[in-house]
Protein backbone atom coordinates (compact mmCIF):
# COMPACT_ATOMS: atom_id res chain seq x y z
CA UNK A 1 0.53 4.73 1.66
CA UNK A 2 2.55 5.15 4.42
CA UNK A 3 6.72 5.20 4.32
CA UNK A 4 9.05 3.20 6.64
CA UNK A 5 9.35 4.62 10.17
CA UNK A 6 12.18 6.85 10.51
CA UNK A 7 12.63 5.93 14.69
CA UNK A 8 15.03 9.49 14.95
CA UNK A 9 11.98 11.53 13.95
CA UNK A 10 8.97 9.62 14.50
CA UNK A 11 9.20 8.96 18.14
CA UNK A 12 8.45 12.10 20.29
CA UNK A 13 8.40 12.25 24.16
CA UNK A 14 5.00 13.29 25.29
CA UNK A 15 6.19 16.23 26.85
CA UNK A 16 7.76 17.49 23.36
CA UNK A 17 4.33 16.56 21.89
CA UNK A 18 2.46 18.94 24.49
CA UNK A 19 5.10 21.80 24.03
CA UNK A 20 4.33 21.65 20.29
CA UNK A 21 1.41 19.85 19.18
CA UNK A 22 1.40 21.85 16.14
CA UNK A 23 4.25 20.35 14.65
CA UNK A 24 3.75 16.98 14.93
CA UNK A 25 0.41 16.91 13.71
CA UNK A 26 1.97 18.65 10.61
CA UNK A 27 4.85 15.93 10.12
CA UNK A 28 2.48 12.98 10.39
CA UNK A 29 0.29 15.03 7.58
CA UNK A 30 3.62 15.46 5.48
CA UNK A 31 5.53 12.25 5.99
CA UNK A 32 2.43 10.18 5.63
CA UNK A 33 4.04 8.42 9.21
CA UNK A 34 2.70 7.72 12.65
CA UNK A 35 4.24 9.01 15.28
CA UNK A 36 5.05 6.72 18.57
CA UNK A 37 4.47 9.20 21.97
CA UNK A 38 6.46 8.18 24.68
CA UNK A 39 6.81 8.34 28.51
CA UNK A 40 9.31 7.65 30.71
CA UNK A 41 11.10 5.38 27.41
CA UNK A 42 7.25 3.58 27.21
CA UNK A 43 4.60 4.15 23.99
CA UNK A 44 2.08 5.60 25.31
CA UNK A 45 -0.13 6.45 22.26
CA UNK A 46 0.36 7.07 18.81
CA UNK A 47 -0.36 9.76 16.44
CA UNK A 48 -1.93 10.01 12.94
CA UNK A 49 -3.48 11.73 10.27
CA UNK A 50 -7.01 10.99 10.33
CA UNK A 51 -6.53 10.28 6.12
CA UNK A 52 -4.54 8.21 6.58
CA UNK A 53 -6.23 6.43 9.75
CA UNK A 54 -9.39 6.54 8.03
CA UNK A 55 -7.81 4.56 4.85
CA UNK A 56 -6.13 1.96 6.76
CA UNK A 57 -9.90 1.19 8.68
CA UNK A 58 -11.23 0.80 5.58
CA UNK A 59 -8.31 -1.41 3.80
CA UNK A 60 -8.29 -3.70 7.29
CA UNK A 61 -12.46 -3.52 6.68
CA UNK A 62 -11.97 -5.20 3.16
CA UNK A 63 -9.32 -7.60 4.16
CA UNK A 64 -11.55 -9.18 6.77
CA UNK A 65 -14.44 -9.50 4.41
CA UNK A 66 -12.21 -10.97 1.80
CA UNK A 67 -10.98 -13.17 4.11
CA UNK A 68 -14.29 -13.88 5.60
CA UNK A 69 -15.99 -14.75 2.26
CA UNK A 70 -12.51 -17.11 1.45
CA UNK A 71 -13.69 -18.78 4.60
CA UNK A 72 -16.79 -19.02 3.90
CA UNK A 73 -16.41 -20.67 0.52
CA UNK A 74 -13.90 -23.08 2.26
CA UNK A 75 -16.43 -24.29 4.73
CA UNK A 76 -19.13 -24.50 2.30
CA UNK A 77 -21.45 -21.57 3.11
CA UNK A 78 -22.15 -20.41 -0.05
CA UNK A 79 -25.14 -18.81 -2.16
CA UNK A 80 -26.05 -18.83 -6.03
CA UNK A 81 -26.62 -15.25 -7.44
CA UNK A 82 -30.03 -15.68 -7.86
CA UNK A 83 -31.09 -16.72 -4.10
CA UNK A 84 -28.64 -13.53 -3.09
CA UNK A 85 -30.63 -10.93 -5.83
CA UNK A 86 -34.07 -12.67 -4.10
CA UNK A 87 -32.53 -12.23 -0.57
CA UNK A 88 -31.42 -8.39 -1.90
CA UNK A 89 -34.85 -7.88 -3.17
CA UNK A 90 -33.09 -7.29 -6.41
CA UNK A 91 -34.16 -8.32 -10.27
């Protein structure tokens, strides 16, 4: 899980980030943060391990189908188990 931003290391100008790509792709592996690339004082883009990018997508995945299904339930669209296994094609 990802730590607090630490704004006096994670936010690299864009021209620091092109000088030395190397080393910011191996802090955001290490520290587990993203880091913010700037230009001209703007974000521009950010930067992030792809295990850790990859685990957020799927935790925000989950949350939305939790949150669909609560929904769901709430507005009365519903099944019983046994017209879902039918549905499934399942025993």
């Amino acid at each position: 899980m990802p730590t607090s931003t630490k704004f006096s290391e994670d936010i690299i100008q864009l021209s620091d980030m092109k000088a030395n790509p190397g080393r910011v792709v191996n802090q955001v592996d290490k520290t587990h943060r993203p880091v913010l690339l700037t230009n001209r004082g703007r974000g521009v883009a950010v930067v992030q391990s792809l295990r850790d990018y990859e685990t957020e997508t799927e935790e925000r995945a989950f949350l939305r189908g939790v949150v669909q299904g609560l929904m769901d339930l709430e507005e009365g669209r519903e099944m019983n188990l046994a017209d879902v296994k039918k549905r499934l094609g399942l025993s």
